[in-house]
Protein backbone atom coordinates (compact mmCIF):
# COMPACT_ATOMS: atom_id res chain seq x y z
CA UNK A 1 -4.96 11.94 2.45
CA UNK A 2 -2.69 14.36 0.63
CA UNK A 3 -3.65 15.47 -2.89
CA UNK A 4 -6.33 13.54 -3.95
CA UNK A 5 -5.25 12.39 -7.65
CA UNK A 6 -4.38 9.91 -9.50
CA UNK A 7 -0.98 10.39 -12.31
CA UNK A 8 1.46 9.43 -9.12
CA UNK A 9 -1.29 6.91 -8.02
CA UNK A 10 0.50 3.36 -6.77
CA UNK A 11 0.90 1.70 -3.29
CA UNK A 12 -1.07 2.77 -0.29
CA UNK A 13 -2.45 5.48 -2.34
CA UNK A 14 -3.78 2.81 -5.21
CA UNK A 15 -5.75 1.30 -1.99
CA UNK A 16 -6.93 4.59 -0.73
CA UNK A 17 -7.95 5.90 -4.00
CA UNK A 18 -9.74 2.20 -5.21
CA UNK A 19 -11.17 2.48 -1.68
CA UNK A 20 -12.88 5.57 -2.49
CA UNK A 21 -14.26 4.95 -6.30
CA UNK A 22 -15.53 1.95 -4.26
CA UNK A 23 -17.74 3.63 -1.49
CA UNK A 24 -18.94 6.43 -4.19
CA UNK A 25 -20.06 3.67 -6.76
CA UNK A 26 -22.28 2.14 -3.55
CA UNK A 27 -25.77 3.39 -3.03
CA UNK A 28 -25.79 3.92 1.17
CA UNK A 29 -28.32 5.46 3.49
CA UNK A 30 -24.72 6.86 5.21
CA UNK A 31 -23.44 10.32 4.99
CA UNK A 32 -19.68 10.85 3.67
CA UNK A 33 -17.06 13.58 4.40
CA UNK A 34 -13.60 13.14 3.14
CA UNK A 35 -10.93 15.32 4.69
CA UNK A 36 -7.87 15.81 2.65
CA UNK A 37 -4.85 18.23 3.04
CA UNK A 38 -3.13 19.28 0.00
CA UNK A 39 -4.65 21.31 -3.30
CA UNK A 40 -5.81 18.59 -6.18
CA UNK A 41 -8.99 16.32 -5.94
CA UNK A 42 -10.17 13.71 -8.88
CA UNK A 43 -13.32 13.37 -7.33
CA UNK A 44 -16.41 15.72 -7.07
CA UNK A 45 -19.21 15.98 -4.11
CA UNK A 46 -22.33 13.80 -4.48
CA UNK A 47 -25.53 13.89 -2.00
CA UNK A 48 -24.55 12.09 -0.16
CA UNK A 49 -20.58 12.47 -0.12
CA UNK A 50 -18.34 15.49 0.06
CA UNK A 51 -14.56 16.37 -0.01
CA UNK A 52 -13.36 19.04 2.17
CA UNK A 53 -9.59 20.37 1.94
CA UNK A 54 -7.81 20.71 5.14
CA UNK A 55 -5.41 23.33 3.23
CA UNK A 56 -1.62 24.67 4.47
CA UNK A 57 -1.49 28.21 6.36
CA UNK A 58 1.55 29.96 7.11
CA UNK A 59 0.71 31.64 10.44
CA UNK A 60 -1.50 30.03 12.82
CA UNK A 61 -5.09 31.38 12.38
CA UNK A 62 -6.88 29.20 15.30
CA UNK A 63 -6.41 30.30 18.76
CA UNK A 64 -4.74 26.86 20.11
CA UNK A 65 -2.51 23.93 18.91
CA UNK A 66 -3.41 20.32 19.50
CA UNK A 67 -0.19 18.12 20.22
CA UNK A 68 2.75 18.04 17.72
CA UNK A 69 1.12 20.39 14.95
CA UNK A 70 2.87 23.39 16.44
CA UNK A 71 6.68 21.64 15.95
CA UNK A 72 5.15 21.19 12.44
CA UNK A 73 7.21 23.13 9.55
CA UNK A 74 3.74 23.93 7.82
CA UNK A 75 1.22 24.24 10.13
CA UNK A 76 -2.09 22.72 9.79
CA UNK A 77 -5.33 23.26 10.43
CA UNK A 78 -6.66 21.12 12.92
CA UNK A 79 -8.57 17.88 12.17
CA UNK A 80 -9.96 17.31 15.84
CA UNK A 81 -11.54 20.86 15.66
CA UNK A 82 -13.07 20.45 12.03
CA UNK A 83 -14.65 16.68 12.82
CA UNK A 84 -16.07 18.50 15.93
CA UNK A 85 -17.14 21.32 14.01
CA UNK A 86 -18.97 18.87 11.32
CA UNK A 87 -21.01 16.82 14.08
CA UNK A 88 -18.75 13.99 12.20
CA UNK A 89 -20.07 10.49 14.34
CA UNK A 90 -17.21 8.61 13.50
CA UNK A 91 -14.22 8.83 11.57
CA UNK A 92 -12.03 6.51 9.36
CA UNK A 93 -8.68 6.60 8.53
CA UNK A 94 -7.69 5.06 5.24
CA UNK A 95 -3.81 4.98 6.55
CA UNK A 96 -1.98 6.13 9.88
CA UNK A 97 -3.01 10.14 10.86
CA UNK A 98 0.14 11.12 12.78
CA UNK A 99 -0.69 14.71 13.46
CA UNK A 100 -2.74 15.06 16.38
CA UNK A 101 -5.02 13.44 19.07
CA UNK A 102 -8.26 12.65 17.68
CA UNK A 103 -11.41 12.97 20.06
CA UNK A 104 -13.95 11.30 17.61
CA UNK A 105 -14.28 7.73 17.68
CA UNK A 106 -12.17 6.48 15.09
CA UNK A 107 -11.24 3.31 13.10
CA UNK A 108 -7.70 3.26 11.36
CA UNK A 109 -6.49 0.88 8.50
CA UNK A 110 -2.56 -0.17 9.20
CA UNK A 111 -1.02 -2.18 6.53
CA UNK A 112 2.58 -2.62 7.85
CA UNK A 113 4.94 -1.45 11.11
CA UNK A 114 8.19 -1.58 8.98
CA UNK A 115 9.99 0.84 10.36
CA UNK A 116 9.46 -1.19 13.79
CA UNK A 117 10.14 -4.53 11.68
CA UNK A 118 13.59 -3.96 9.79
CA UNK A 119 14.66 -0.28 11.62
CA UNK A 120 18.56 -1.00 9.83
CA UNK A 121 17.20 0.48 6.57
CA UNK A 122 18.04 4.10 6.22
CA UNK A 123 15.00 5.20 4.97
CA UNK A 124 13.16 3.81 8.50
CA UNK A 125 16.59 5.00 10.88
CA UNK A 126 16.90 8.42 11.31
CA UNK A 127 16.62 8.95 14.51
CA UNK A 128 14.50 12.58 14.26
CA UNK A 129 11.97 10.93 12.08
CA UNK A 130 12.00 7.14 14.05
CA UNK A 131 11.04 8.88 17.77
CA UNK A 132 8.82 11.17 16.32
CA UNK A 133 6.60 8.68 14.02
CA UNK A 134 6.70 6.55 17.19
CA UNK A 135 5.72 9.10 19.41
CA UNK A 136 2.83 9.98 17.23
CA UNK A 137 2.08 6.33 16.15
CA UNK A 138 1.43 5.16 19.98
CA UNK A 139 -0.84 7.55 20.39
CA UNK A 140 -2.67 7.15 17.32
CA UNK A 141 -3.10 3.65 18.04
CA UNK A 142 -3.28 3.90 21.50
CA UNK A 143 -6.53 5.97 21.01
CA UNK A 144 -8.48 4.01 17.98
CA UNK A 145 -11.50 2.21 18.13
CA UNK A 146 -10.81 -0.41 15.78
CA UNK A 147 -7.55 -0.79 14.36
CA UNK A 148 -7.71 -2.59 10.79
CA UNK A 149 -4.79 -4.64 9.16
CA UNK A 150 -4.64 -7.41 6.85
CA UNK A 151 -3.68 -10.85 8.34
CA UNK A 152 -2.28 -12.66 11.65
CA UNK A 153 1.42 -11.54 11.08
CA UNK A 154 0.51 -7.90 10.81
CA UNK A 155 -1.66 -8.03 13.68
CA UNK A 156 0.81 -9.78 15.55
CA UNK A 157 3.35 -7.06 14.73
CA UNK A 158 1.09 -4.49 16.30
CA UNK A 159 0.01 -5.97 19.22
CA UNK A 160 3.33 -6.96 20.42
CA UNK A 161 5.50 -3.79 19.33
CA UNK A 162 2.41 -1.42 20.04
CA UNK A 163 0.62 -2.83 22.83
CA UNK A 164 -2.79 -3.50 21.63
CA UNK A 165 -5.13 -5.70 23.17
CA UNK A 166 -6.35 -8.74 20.93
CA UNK A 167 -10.05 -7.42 20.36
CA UNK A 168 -8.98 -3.90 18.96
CA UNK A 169 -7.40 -5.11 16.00
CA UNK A 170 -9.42 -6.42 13.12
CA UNK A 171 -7.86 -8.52 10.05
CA UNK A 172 -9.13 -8.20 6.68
CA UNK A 173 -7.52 -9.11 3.28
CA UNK A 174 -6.49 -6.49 1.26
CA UNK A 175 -8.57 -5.88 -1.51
CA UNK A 176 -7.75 -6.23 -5.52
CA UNK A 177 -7.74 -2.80 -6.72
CA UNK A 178 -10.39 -1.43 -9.06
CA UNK A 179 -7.97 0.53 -11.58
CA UNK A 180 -7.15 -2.70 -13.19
CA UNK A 181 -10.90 -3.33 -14.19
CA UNK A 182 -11.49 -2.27 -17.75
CA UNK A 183 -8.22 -1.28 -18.48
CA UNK A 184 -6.96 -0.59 -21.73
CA UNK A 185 -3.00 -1.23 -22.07
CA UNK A 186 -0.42 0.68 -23.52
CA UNK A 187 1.81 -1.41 -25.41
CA UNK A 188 3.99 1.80 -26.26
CA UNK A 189 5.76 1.04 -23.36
CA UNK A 190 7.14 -2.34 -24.47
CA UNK A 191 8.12 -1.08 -28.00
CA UNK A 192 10.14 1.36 -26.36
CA UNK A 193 11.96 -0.76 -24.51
CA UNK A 194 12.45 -3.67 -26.94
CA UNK A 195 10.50 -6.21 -24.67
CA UNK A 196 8.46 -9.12 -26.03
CA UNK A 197 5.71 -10.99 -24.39
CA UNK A 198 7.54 -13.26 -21.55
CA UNK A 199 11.23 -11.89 -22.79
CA UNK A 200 11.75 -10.24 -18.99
CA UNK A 201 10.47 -10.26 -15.74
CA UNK A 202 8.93 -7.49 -13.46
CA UNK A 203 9.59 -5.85 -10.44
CA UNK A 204 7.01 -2.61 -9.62
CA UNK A 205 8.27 -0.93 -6.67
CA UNK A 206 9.85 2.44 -5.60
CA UNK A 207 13.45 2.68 -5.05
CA UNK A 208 13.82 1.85 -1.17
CA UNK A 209 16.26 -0.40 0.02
CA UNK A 210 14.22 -2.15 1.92
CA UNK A 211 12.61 -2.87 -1.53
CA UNK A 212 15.53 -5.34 -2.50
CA UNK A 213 16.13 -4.60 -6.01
CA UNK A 214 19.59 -5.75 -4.96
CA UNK A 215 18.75 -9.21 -5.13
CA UNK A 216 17.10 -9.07 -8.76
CA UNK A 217 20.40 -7.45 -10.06
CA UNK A 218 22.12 -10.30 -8.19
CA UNK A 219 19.47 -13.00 -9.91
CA UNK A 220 20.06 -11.29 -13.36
CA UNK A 221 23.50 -11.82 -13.43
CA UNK A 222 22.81 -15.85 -12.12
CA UNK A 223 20.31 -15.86 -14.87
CA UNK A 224 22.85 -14.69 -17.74
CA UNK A 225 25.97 -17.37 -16.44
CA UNK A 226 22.87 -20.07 -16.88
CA UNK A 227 21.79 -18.33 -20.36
CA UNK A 228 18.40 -18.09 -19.04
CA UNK A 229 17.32 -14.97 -21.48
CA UNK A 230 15.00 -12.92 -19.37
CA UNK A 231 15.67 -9.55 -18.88
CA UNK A 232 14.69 -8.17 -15.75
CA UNK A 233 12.69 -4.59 -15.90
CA UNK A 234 12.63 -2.79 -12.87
CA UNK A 235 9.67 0.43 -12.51
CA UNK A 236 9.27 3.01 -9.81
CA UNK A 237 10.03 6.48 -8.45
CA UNK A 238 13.94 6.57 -7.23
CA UNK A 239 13.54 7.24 -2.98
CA UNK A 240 17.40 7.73 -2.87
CA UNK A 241 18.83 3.59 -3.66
CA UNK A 242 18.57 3.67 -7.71
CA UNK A 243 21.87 5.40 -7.75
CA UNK A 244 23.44 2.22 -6.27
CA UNK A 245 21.76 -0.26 -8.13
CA UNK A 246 22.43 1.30 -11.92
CA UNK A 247 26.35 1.56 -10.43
CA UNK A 248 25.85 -1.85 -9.69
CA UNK A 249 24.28 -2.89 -12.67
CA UNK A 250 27.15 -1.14 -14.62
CA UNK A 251 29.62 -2.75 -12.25
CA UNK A 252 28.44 -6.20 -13.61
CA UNK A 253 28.15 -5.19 -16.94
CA UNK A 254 24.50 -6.10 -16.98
CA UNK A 255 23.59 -3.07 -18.85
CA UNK A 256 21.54 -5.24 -21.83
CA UNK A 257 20.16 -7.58 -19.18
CA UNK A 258 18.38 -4.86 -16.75
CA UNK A 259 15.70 -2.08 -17.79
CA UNK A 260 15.21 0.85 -15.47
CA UNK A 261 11.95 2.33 -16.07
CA UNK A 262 10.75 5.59 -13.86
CA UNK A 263 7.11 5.54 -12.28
CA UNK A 264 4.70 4.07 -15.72
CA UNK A 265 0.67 5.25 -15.63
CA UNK A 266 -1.48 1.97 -14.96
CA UNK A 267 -1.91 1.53 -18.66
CA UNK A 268 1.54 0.94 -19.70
CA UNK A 269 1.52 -0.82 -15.61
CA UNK A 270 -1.49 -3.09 -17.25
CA UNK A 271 0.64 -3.90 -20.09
CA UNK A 272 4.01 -4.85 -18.29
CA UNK A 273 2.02 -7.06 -16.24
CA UNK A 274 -0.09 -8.54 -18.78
CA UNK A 275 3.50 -9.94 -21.07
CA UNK A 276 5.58 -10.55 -18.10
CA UNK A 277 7.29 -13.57 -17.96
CA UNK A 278 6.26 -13.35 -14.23
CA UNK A 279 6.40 -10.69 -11.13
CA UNK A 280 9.14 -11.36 -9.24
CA UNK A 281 8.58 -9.23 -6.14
CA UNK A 282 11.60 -9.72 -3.30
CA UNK A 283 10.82 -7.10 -0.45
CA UNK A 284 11.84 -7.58 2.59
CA UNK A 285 8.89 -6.09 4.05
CA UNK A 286 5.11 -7.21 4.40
CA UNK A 287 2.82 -8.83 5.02
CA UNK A 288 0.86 -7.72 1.67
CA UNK A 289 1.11 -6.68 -1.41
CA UNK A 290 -1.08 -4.58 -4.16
CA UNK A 291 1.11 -5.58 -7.11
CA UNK A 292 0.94 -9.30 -6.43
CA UNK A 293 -2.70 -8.43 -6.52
CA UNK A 294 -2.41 -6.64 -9.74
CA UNK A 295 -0.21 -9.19 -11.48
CA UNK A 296 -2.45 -12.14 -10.63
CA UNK A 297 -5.90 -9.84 -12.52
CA UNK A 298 -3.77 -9.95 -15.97
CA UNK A 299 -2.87 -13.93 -15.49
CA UNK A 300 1.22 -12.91 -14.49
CA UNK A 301 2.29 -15.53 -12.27
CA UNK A 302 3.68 -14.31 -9.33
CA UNK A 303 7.17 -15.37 -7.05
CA UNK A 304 7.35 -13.85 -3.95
CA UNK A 305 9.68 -13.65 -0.75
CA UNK A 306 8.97 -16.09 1.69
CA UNK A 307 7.56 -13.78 4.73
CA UNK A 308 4.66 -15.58 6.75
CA UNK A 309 2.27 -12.58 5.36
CA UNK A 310 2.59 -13.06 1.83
CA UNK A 311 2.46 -17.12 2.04
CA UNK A 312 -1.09 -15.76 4.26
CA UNK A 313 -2.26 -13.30 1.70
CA UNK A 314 -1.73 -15.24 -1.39
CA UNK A 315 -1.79 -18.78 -0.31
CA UNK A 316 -1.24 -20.98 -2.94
CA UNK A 317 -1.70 -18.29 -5.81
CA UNK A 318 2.32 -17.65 -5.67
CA UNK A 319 5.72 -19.24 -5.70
CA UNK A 320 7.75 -18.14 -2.43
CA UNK A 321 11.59 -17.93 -2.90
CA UNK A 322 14.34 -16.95 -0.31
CA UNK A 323 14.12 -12.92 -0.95
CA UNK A 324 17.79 -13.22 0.46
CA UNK A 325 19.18 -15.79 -1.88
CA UNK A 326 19.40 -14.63 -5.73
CA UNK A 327 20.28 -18.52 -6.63
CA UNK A 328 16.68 -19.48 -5.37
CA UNK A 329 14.63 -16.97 -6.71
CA UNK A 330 16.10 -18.52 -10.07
CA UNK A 331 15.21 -21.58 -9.33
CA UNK A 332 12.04 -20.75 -8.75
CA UNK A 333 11.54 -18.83 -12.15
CA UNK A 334 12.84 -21.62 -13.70
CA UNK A 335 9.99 -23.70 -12.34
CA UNK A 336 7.74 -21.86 -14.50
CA UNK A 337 8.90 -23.72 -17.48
CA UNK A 338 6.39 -26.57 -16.41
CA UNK A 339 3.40 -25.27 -17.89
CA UNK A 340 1.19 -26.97 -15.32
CA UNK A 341 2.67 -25.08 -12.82
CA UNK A 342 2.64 -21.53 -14.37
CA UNK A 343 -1.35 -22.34 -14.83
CA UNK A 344 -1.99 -23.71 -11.77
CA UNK A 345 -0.56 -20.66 -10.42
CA UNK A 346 -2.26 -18.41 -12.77
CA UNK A 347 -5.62 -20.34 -11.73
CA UNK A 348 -5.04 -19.51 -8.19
CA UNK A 349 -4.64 -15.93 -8.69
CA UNK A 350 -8.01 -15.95 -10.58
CA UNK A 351 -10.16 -17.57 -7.56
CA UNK A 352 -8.11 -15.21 -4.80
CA UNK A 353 -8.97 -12.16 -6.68
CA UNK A 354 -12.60 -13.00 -7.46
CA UNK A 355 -12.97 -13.40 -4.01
CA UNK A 356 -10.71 -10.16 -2.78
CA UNK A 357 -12.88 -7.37 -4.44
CA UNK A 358 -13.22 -4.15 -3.28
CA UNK A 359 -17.41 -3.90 -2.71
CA UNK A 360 -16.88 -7.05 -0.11
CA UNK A 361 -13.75 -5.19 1.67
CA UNK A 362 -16.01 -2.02 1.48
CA UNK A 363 -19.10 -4.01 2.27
CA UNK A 364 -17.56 -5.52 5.89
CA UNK A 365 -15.77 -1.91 6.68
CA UNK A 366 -19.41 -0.11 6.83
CA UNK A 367 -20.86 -3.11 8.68
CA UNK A 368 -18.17 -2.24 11.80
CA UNK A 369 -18.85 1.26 11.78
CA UNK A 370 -22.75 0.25 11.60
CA UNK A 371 -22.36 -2.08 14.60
CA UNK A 372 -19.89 0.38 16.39
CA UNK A 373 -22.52 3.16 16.05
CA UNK A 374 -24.32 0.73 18.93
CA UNK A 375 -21.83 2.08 21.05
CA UNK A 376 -21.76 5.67 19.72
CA UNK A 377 -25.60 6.62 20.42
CA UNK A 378 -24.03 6.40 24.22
CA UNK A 379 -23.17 9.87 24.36
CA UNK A 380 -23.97 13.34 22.38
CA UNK A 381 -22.32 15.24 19.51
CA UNK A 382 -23.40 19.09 21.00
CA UNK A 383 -22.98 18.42 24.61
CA UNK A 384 -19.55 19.95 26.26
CA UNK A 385 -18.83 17.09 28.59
CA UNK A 386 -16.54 17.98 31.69
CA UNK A 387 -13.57 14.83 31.86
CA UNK A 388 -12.38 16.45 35.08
């Protein structure tokens, strides 16, 4: 991980920190050590858990360089060497490590391959970062025990771009996340804004292309020739598109129509969800998604694009539109004027996250490693054994 914290919290890093509440809430016979590189930690050591910063050094200060961390702008210390140093058994990566060639047995969670998937965006194609994630990514897969992703379609991504054999790769449903327990909403953030309960609809997401706001600008402006009054309220940090899309928005003189709202904490997040209309989420990458997750645990029905992972992750919990075509994802909001749709769907959402929650995700992650330690009793942590 990076820092350790929560006021930036959303994506991958809502999964890794929800993850992590998760395992310290459990009571475990197992021993924890979390590595983390960066300066800020939320959490503090238990028995039976403890967080140890991998910090940033200027000048090297360990007498060799495992691969790539030497072409590194900040060096850091090495990971192999401290997991070595610990007597660690096995270790388990809560997203992609990219730095260096792990010799401890490790399993590694992989939601997505996108940059493989749709390499035309400009945040996936520069060439300088493309060959050297790739470089680093075969290896890191290449190398893992257990590779962990969430459904068919993702696996199927990484065996065939990656090479993977069949039995490597695991599939497991993301989990709800546990920040949306207990929650207590900030409505601030909808008198600010002027927004009623179901006067707009919601898109969470940073400002990627790949993201396709595009198409919700594109909807909005379908929406106001059919005087459909829904605004649309976008939220999320800019990654270099939001320029584009408020010229746009100007362009088409949706100003009044379209809300641009910068990252939001999780309670004013809780309330956007909670008086949404419904999430309309059109990215053109999968195969899973957190907010669909989040929307369906405050009854938001959610309309999603129409990727074999999402119609796999949410089954029949979500309307799937053409992410592509701004006409149908209006037709599909407009389907949520039958009532006994919007609560069927809302329904749905309740059984798939009663059944996605983070103990059971948690629960069949320390069953591998229990059954994989099997196979790592086979050889020694303090021997020096000769490969030649």
């Amino acid at each position: 991980m990076g820092d350790i914290k929560k006021p930036e919290s959303q994506g991958d890093l809502t999964f890794e920190l929800s993850f992590v509440e998760e395992l310290l809430s459990q009571n475990t016979s197992h021993n924890f050590v979390f590595y983390y590189f960066g300066k800020k930690n939320i959490f503090k050591n238990q028995e039976n858990a403890k967080f140890v910063c991998l910090k940033y050094f200027k000048k090297p200060e360990i007498s060799f360089y495992p691969l790539c961390i030497k072409n590194y702008k900040k060096p850091i210390y090495s990971l192999n060497y401290r997991l070595k140093k610990d007597n660690i058994n096995i270790m388990f990566f809560l997203k992609p490590y990219l730095y260096e060639h792990i010799e401890t047995p490790y399993f590694a969670i992989i939601r997505d391959v996108a940059h493989r998937i749709l390499p035309h965006f400009p945040e996936f194609n520069s060439n300088r970062i493309f060959e050297k994630k790739e470089k680093r990514l075969n290896l890191f897969l290449a190398s893992a025990s257990h590779i962990i992703t969430c459904n068919d379609v993702a696996k199927n991504d990484i065996k065939t771009l990656y090479n993977v054999i069949d039995e490597k790769i695991i599939t497991m449903n993301l989990p709800c996340p546990g920040w949306v327990k207990n929650i207590n909403e900030d409505l601030s953030v909808l008198k600010s804004n002027g927004l009623t309960k179901n006067s707009y609809i919601f898109y969470p997401a940073q400002f990627w292309s790949h993201k396709n706001h595009i198409r919700l600008v594109l909807a909005a402006q379908v929406m106001k020739e059919q005087n459909i009054n829904l605004k649309v309220v976008f939220s999320g940090f800019d990654k270099g598109n939001k320029n584009y899309l408020v010229n746009t928005v100007k362009n088409l003189n949706l100003n009044n129509d379209i809300i641009f709202l910068d990252y939001v904490n999780q309670k004013k997040l809780a309330a956007l969800y909670k008086n949404a209309y419904a999430l309309v989420y059109p990215c053109l990458a999968g195969p899973d998604s957190i907010s669909a997750l989040e929307a369906m645990y405050f009854n938001c029905p959610v309309l999603i694009s129409d990727h074999l992972g999402y119609n796999q992750q949410l089954k029949k919990a979500a309307l799937y539109f053409n992410p592509l075509d701004e006409s149908d994802i209006v037709e599909k909001i407009k389907k949520l004027n039958d009532m006994q749709i919007k609560d069927e769907l809302i329904s749905c959402g309740q059984l798939l996250i009663n059944h996605l929650q983070s103990k059971n995700y948690l629960e069949k992650c320390i069953n591998l490693i229990d059954n994989f330690y099997l196979i790592r009793q086979c050889w020694s942590l303090k021997e020096s054994y000769n490969n030649k």
